[in-house]
PDB file of N, CA and C in Angstrom:
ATOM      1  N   UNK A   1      -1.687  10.726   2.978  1.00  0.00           N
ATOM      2  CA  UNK A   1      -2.983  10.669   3.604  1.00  0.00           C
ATOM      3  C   UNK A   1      -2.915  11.477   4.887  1.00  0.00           C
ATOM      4  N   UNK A   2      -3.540  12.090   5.118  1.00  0.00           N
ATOM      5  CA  UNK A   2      -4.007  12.897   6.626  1.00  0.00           C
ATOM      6  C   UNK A   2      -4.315  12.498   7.629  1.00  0.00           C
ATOM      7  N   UNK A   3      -3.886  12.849   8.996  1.00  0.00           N
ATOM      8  CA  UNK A   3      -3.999  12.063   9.911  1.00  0.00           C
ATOM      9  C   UNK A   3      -5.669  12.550  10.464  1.00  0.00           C
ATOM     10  N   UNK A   4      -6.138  11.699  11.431  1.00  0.00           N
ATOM     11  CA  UNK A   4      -7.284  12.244  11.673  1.00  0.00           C
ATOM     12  C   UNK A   4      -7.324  13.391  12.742  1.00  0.00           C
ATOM     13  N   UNK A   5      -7.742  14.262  13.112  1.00  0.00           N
ATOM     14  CA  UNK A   5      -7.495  15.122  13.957  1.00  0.00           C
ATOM     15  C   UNK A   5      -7.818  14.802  14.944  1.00  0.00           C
ATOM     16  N   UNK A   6      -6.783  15.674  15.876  1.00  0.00           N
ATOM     17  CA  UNK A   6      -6.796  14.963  17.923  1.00  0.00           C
ATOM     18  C   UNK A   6      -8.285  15.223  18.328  1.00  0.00           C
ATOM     19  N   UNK A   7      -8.217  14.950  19.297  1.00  0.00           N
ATOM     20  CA  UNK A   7      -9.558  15.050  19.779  1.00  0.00           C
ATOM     21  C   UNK A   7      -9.815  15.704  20.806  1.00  0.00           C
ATOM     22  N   UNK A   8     -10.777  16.927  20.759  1.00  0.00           N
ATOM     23  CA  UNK A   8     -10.973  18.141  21.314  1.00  0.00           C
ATOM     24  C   UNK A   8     -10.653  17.813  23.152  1.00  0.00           C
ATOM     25  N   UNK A   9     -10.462  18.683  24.101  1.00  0.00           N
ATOM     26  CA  UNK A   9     -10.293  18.363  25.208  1.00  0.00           C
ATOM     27  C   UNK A   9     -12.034  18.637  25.590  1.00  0.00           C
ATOM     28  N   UNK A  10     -12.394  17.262  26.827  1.00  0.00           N
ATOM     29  CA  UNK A  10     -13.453  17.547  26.948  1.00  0.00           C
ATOM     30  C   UNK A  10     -13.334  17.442  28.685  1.00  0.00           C
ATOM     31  N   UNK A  11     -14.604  18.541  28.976  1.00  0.00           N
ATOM     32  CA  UNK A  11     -15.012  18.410  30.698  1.00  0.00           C
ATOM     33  C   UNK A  11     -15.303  16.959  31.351  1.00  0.00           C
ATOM     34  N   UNK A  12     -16.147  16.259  30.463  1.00  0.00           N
ATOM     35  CA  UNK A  12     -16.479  15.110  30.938  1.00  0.00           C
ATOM     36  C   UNK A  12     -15.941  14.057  30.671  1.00  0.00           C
ATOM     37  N   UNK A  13     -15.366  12.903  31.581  1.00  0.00           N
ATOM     38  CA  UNK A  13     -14.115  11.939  31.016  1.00  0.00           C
ATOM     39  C   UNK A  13     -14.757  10.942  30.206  1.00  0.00           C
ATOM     40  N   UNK A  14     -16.510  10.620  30.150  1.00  0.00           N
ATOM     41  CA  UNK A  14     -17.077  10.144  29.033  1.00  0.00           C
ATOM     42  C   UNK A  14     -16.902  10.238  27.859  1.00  0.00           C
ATOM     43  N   UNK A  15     -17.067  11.331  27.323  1.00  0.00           N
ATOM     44  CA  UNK A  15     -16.820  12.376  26.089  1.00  0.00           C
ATOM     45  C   UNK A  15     -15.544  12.370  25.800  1.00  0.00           C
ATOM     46  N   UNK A  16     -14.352  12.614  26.860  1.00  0.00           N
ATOM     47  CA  UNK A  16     -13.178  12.423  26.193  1.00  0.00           C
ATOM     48  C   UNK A  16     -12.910  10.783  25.448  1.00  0.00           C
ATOM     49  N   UNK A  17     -13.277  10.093  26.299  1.00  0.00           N
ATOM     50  CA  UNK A  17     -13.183   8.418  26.047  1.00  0.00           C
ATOM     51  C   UNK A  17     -13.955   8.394  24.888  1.00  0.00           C
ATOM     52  N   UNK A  18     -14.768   8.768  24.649  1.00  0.00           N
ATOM     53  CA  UNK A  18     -15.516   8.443  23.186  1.00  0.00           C
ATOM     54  C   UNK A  18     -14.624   9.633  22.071  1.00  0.00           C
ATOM     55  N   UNK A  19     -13.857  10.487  22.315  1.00  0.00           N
ATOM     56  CA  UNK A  19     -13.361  11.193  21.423  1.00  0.00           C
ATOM     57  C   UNK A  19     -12.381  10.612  21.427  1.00  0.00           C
ATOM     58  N   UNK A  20     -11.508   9.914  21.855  1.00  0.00           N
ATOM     59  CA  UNK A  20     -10.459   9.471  21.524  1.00  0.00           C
ATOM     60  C   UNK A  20     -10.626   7.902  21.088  1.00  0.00           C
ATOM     61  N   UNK A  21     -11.493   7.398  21.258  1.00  0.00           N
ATOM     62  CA  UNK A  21     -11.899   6.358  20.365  1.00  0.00           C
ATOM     63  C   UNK A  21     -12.296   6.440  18.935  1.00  0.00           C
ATOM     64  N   UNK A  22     -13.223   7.436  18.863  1.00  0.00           N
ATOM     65  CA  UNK A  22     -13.602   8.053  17.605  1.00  0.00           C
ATOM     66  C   UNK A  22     -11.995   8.348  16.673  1.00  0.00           C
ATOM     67  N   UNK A  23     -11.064   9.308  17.652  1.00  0.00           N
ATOM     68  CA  UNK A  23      -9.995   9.139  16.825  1.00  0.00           C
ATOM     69  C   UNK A  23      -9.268   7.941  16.537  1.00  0.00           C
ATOM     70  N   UNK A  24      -8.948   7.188  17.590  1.00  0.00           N
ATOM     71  CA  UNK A  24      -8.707   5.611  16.985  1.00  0.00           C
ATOM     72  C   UNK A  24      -8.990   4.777  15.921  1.00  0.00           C
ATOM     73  N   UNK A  25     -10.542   5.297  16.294  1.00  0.00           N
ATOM     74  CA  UNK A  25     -11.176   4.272  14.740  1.00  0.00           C
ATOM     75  C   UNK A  25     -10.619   5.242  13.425  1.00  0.00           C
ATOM     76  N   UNK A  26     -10.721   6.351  13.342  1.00  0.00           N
ATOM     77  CA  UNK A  26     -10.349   6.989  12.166  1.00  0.00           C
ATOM     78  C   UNK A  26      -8.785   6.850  11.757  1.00  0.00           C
ATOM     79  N   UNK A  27      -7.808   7.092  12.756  1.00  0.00           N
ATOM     80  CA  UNK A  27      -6.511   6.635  12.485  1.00  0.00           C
ATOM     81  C   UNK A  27      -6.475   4.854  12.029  1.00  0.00           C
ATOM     82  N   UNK A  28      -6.994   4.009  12.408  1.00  0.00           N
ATOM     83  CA  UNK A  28      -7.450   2.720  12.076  1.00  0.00           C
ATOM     84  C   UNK A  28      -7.485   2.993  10.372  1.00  0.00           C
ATOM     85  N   UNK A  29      -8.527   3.491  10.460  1.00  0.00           N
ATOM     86  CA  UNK A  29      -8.944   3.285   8.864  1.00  0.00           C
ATOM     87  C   UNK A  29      -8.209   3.778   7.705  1.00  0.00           C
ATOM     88  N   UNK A  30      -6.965   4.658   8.381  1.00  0.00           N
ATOM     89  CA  UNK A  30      -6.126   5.288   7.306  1.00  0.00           C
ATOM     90  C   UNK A  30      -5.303   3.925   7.271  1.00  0.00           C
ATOM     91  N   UNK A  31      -4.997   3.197   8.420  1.00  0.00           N
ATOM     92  CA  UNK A  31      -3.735   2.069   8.125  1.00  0.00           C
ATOM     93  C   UNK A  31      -4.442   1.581   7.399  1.00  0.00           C
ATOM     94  N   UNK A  32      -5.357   1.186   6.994  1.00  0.00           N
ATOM     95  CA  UNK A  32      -5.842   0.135   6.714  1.00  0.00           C
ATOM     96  C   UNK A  32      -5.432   0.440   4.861  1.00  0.00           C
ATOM     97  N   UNK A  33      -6.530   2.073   4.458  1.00  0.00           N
ATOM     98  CA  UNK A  33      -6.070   2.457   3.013  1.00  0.00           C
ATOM     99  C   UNK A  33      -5.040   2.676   2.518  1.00  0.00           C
ATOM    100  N   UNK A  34      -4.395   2.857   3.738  1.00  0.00           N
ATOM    101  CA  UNK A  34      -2.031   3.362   3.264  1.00  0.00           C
ATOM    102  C   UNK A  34      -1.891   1.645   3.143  1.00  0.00           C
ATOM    103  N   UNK A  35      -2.464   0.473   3.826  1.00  0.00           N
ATOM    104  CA  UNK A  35      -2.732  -0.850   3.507  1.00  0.00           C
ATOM    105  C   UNK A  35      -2.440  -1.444   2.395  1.00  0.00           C
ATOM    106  N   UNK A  36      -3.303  -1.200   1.913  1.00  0.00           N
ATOM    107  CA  UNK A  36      -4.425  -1.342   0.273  1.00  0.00           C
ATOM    108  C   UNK A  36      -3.482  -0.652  -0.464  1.00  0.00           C
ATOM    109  N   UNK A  37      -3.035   0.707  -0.658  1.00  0.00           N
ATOM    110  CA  UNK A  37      -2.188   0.613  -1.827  1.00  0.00           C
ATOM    111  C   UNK A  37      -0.872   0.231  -1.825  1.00  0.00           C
ATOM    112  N   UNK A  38       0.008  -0.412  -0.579  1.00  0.00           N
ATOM    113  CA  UNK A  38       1.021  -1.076  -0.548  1.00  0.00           C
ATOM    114  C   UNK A  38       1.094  -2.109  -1.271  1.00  0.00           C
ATOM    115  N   UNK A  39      -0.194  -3.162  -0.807  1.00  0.00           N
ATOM    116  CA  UNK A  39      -0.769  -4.552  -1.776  1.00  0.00           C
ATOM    117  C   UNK A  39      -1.102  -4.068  -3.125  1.00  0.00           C
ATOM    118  N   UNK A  40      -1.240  -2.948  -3.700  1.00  0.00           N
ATOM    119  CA  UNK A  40      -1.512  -2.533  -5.293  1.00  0.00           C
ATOM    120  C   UNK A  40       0.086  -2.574  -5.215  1.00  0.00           C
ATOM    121  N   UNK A  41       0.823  -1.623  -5.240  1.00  0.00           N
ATOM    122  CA  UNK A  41       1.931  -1.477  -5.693  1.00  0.00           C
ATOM    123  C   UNK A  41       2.914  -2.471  -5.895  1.00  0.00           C
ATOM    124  N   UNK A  42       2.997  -3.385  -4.841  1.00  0.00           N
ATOM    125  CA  UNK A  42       3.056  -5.243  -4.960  1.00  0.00           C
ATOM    126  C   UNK A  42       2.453  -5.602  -6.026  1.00  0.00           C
ATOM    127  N   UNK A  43       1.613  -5.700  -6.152  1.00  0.00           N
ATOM    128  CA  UNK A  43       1.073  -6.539  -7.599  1.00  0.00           C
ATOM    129  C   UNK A  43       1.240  -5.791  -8.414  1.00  0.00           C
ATOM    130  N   UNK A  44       1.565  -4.332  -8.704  1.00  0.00           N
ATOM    131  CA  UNK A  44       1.884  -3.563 -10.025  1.00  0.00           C
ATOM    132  C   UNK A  44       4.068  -4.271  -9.751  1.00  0.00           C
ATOM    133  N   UNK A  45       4.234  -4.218  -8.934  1.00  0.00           N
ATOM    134  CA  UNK A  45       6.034  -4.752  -9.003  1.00  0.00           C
ATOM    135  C   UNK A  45       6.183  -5.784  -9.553  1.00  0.00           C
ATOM    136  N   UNK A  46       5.255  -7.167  -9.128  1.00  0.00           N
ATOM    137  CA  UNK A  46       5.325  -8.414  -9.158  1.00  0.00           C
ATOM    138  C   UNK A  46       5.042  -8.338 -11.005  1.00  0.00           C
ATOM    139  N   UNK A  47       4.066  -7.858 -11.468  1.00  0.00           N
ATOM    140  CA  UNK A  47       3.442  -7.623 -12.548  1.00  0.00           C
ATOM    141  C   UNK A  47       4.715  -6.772 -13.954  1.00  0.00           C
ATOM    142  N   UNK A  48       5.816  -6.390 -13.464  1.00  0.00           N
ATOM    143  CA  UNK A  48       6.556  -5.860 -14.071  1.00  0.00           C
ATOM    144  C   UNK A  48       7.867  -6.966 -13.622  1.00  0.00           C
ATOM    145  N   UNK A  49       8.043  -6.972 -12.733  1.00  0.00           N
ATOM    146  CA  UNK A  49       9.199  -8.256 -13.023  1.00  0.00           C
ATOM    147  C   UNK A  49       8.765  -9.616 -13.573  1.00  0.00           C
ATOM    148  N   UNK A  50       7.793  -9.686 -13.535  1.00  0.00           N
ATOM    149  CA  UNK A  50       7.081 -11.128 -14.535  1.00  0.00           C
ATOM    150  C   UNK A  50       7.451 -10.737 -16.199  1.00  0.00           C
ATOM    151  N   UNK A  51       7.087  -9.428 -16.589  1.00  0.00           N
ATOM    152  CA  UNK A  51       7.677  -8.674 -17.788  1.00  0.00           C
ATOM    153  C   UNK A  51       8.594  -8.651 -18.036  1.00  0.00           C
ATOM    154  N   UNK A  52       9.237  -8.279 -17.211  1.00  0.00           N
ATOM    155  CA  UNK A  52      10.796  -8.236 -17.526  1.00  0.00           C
ATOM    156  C   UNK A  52      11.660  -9.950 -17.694  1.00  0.00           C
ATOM    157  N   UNK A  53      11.122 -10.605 -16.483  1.00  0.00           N
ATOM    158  CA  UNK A  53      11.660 -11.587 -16.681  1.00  0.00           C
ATOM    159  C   UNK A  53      11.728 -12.499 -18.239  1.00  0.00           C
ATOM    160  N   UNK A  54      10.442 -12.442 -18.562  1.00  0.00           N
ATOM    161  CA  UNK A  54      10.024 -13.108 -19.820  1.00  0.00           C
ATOM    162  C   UNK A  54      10.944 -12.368 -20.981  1.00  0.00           C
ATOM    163  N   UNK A  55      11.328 -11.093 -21.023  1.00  0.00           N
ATOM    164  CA  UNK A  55      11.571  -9.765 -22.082  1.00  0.00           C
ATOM    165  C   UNK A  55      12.654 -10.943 -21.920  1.00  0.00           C
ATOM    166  N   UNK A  56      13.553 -10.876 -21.219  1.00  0.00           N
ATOM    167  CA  UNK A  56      14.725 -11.378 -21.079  1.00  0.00           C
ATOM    168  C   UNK A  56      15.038 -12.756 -21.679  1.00  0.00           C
ATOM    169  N   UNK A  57      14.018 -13.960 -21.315  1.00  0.00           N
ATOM    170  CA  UNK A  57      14.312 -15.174 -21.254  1.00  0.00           C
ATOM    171  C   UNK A  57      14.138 -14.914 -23.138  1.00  0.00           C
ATOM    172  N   UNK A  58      13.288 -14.065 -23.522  1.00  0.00           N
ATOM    173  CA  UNK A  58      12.939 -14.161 -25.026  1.00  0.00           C
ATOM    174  C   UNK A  58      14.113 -13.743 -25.581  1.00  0.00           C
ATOM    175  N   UNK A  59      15.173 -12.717 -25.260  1.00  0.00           N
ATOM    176  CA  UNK A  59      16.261 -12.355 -25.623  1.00  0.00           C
ATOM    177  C   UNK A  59      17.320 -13.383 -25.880  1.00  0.00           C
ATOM    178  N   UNK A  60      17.329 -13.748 -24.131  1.00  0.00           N
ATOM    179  CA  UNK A  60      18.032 -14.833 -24.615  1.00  0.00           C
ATOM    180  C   UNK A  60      18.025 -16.674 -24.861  1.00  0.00           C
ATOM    181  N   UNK A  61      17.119 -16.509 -26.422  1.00  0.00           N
ATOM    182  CA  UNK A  61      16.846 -17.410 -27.251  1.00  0.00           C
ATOM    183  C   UNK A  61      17.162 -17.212 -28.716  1.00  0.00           C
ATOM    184  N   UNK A  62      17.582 -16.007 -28.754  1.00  0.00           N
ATOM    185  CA  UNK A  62      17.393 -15.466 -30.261  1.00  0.00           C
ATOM    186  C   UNK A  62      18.910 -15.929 -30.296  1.00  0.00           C
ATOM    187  N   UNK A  63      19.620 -16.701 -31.607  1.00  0.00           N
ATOM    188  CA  UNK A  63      20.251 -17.163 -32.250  1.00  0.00           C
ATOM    189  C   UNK A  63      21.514 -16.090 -32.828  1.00  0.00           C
ATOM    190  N   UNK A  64      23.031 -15.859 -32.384  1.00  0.00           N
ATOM    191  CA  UNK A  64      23.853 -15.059 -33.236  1.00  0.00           C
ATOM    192  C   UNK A  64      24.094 -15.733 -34.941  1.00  0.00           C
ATOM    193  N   UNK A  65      23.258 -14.743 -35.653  1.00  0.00           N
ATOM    194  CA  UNK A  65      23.412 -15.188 -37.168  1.00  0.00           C
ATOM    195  C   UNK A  65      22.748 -16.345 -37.756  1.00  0.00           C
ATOM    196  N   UNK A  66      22.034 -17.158 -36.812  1.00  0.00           N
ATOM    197  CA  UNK A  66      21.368 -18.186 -37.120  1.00  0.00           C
ATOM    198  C   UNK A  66      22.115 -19.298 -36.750  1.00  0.00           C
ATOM    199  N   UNK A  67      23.607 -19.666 -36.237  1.00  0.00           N
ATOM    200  CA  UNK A  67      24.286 -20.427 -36.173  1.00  0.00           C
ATOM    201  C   UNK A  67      24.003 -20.792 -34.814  1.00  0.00           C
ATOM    202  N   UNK A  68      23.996 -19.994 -33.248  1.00  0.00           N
ATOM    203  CA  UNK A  68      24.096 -20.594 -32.391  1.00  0.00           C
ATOM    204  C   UNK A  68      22.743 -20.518 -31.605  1.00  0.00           C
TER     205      UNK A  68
END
């Protein structure tokens, strides 16, 4: 993701204060979406070791030759 770009130098220290807020909020909002797909990728992990776990427990149930 891209960072948001700095914020222009300005004459008036108003304008700078609102440009560098403006960049704040925009850097804000990237944490937030780099956020969001951390919590996807978590539930796509969690969602594959639940798979796996089960693959496994089913494996080992299956019987050598029918005897054990």
């Amino acid at each position: 993701m891209k960072h948001a770009p700095a914020p222009a130098q300005e004459s008036d220290p108003l304008a700078q204060l609102k440009a560098w807020v403006g960049f704040g909020m925009a850097e804000a909002a990237n944490v937030e979406a780099a956020n969001g797909r951390t919590v996807d990728a978590m539930g796509i992990m969690e969602r594959c070791e639940a798979r796996d776990a089960a693959a496994v427990r089913k494996v080992a149930r299956r019987k050598i030759l029918g005897l054990f």
